[in-house]
C-alpha atoms as a PDB file:
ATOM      1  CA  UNK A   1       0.000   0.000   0.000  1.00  0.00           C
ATOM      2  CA  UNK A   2       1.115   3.534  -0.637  1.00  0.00           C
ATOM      3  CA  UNK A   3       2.829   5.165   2.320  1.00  0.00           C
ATOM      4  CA  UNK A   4       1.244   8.517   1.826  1.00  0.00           C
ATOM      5  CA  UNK A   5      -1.913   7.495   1.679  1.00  0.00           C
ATOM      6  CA  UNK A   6      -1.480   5.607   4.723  1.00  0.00           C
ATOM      7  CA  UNK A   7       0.130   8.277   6.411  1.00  0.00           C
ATOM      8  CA  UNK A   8      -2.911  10.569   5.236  1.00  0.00           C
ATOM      9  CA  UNK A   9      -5.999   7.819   6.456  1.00  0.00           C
ATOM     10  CA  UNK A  10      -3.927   7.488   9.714  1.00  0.00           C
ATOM     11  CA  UNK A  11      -4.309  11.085  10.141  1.00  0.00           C
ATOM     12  CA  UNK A  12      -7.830  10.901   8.932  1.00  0.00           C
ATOM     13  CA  UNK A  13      -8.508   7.987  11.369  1.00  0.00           C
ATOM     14  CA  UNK A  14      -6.741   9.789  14.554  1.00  0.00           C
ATOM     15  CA  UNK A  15      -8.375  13.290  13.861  1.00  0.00           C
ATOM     16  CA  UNK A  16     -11.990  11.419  13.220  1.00  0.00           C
ATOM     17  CA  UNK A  17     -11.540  10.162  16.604  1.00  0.00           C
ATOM     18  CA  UNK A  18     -10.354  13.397  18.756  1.00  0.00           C
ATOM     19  CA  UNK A  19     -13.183  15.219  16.596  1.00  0.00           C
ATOM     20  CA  UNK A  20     -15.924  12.886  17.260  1.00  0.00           C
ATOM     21  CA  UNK A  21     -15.204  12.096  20.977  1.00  0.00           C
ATOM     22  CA  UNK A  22     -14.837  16.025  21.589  1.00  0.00           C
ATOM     23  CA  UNK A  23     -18.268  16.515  20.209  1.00  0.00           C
ATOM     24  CA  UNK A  24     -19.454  13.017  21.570  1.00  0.00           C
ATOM     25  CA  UNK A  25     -17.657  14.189  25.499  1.00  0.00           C
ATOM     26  CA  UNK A  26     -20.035  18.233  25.223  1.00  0.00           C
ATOM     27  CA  UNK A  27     -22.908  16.868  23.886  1.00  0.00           C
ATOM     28  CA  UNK A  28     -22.727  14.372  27.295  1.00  0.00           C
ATOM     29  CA  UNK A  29     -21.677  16.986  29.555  1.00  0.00           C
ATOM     30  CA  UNK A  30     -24.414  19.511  28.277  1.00  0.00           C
ATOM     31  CA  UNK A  31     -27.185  17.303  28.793  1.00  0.00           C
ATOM     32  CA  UNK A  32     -25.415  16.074  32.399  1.00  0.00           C
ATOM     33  CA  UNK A  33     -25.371  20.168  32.747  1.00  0.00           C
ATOM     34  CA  UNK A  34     -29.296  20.746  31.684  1.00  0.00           C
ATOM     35  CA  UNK A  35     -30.203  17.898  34.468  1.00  0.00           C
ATOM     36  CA  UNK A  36     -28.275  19.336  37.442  1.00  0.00           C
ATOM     37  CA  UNK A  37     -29.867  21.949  39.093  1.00  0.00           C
ATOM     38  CA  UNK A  38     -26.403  23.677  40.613  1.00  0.00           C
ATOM     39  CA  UNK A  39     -25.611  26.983  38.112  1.00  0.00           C
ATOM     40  CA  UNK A  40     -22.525  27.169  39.494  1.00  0.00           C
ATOM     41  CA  UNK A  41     -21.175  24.480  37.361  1.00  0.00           C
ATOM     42  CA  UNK A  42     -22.152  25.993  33.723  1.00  0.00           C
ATOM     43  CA  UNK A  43     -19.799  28.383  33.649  1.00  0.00           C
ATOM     44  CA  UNK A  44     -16.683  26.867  33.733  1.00  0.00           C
ATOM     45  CA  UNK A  45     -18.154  24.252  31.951  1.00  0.00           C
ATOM     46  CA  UNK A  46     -19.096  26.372  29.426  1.00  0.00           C
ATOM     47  CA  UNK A  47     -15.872  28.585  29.116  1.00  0.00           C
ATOM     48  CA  UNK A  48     -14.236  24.421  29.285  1.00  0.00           C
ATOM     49  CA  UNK A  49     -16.769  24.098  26.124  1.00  0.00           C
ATOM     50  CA  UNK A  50     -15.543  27.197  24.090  1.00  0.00           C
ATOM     51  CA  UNK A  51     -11.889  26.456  24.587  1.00  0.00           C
ATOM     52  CA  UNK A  52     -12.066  22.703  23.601  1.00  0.00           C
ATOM     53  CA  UNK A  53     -14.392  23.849  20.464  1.00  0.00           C
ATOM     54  CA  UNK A  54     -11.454  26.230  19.245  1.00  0.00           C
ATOM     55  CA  UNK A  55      -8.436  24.418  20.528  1.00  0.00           C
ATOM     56  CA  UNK A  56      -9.419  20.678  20.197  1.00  0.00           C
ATOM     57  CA  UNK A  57     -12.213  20.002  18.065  1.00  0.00           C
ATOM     58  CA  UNK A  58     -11.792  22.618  15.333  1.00  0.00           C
ATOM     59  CA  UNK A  59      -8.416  21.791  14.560  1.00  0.00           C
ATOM     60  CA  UNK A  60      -9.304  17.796  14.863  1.00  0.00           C
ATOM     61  CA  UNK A  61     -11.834  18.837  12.269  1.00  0.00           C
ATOM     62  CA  UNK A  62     -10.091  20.756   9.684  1.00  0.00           C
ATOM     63  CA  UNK A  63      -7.114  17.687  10.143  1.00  0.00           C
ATOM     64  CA  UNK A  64     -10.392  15.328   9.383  1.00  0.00           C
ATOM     65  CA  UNK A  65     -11.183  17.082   5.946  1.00  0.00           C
ATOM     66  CA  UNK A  66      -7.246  17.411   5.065  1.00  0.00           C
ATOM     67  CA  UNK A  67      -6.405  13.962   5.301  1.00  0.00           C
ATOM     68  CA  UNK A  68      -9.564  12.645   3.846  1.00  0.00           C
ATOM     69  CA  UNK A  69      -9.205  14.896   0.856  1.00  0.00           C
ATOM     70  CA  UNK A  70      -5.505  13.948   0.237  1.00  0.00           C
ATOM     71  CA  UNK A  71      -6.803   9.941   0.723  1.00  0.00           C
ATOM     72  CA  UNK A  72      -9.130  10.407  -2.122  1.00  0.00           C
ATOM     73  CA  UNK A  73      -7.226  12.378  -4.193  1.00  0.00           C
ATOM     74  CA  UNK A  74      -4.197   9.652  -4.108  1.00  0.00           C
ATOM     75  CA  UNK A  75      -6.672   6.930  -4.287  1.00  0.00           C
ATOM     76  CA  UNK A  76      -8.663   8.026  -7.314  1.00  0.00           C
ATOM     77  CA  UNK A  77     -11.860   7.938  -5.767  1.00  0.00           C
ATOM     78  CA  UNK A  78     -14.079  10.600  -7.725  1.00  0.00           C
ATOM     79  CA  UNK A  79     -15.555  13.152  -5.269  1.00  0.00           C
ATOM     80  CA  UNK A  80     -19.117  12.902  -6.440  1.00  0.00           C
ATOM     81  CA  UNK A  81     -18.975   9.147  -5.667  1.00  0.00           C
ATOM     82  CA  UNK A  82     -22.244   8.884  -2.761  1.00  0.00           C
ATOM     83  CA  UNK A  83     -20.083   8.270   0.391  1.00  0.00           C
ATOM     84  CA  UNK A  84     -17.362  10.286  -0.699  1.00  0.00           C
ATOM     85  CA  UNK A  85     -19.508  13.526  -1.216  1.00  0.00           C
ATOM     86  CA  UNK A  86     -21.825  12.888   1.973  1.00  0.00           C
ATOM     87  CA  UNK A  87     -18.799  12.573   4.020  1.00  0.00           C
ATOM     88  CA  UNK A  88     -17.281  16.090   2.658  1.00  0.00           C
ATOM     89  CA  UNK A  89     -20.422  17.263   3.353  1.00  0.00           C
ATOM     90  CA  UNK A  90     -21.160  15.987   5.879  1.00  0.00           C
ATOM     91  CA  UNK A  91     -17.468  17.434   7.638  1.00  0.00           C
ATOM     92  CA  UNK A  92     -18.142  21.414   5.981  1.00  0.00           C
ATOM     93  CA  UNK A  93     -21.964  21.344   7.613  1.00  0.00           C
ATOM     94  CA  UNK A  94     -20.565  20.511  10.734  1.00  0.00           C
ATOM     95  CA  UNK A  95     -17.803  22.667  10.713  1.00  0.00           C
ATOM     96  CA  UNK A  96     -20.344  25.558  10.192  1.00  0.00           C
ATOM     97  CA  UNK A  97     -22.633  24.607  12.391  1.00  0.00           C
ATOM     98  CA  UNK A  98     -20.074  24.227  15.320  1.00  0.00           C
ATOM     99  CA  UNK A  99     -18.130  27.676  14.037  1.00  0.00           C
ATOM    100  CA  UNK A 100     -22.101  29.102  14.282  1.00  0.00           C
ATOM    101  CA  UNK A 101     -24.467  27.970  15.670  1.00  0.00           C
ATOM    102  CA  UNK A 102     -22.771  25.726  18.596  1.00  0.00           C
ATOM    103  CA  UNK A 103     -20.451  28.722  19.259  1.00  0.00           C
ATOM    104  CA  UNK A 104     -22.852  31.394  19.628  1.00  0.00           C
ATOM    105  CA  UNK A 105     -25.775  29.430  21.286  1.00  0.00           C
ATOM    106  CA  UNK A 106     -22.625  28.675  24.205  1.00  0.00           C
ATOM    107  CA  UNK A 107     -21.491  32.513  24.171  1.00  0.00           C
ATOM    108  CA  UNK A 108     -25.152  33.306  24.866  1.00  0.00           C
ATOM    109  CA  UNK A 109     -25.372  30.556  27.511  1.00  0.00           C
ATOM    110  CA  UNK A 110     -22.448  32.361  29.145  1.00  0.00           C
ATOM    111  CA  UNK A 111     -23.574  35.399  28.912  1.00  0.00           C
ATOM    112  CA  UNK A 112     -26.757  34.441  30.757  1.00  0.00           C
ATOM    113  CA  UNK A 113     -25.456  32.562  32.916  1.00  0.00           C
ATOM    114  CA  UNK A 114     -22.679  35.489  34.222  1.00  0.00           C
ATOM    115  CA  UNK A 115     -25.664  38.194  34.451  1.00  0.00           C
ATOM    116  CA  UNK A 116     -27.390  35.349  36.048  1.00  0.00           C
ATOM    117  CA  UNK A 117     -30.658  35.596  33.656  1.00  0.00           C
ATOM    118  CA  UNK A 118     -33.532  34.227  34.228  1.00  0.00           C
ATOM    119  CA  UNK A 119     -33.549  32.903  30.454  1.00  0.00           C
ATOM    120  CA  UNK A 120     -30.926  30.310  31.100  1.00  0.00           C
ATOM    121  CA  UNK A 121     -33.270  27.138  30.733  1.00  0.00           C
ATOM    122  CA  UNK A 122     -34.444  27.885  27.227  1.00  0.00           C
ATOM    123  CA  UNK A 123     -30.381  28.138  26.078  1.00  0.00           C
ATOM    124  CA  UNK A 124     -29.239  25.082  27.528  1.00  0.00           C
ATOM    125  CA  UNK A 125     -31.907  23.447  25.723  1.00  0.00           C
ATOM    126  CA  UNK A 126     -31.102  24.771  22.909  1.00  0.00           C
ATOM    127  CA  UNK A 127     -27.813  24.197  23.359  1.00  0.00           C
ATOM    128  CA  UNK A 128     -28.118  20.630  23.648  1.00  0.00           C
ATOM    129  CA  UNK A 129     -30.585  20.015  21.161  1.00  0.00           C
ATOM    130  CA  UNK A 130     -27.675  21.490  18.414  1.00  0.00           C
ATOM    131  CA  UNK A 131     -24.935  19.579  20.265  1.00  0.00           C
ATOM    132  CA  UNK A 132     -26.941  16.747  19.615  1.00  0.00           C
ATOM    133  CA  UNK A 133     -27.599  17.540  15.857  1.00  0.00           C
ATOM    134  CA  UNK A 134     -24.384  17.794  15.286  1.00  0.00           C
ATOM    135  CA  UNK A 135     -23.673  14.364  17.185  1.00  0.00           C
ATOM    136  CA  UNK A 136     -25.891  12.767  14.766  1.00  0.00           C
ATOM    137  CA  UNK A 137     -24.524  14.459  11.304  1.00  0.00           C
ATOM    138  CA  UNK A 138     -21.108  12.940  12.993  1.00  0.00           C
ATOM    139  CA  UNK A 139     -22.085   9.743  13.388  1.00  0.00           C
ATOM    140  CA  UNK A 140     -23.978   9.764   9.396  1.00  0.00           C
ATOM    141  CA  UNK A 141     -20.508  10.313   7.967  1.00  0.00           C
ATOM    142  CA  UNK A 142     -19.280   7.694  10.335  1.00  0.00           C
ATOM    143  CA  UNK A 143     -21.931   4.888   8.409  1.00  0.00           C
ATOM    144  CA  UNK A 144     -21.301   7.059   5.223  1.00  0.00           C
ATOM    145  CA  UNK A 145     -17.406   6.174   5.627  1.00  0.00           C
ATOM    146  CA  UNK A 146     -18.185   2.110   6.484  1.00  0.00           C
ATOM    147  CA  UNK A 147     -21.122   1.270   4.521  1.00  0.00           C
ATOM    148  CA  UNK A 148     -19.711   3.198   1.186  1.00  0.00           C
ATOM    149  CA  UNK A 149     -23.328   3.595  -0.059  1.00  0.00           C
ATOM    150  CA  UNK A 150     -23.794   3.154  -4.325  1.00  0.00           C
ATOM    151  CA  UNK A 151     -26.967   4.778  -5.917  1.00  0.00           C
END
């Protein structure tokens, strides 16, 4: 087998796993975070959250889409092949929504949560409902990647 491209899926494999068990590890600890009723845990959580988002998972991410890009190119494998395009897409849409929608439903979260709001139920809800989402996108591109769907 071709070293680079097993240097490349390697990569692909190791980032896959730090980028899914990041998202996989906040999804967990925003529902455990939604069921306990002491406040005084969210916001470290939270500012936890926001600096494993930018410094672990987003990087883990980007890594993901690198490697899997340079495995397809040096395999071949046309892009608009089923599994091939539903995992890149699959890997932008959750980039976004993370970069977006995760980010800013957190930065609200804190924000409510330091000014002690009374709206902080309705975020964390929220907040776990896209963590979740983006959980299950995750784990599409996962079956995407092993099943290797034709149409």
């Amino acid at each position: 087998m071709d070293t680079l491209y097993t240097l490349f899926k390697f990569l692909h494999i190791a980032a896959v796993i730090v980028w899914l068990g990041g998202v996989a590890t906040l999804s967990l600890v925003h529902l455990w975070l939604l069921a306990g009723p002491d406040r005084r845990d969210l916001l470290p959580a939270l500012r936890l959250g926001l600096f494993l988002g930018r410094g672990v998972i987003a990087p883990a991410a980007l890594l993901t889409l690198i490697a899997g890009t340079v495995m397809i190119a040096n395999a071949g494998i046309p892009f608009s092949t089923l599994w091939i395009a539903w995992g890149l897409g699959g890997i932008v849409v959750s980039i976004a929504f993370g970069a977006t929608f995760i980010r800013r439903a957190t930065e609200r979260l804190e924000q409510a949560v330091a000014a002690d709001a009374p709206a902080i139920a309705p975020l964390q809800r929220r907040l776990v409902t896209y963590s979740f989402v983006n959980l299950a996108l995750l784990l599409s591109v996962v079956w995407a990647m092993v099943a290797k769907p034709m149409l």
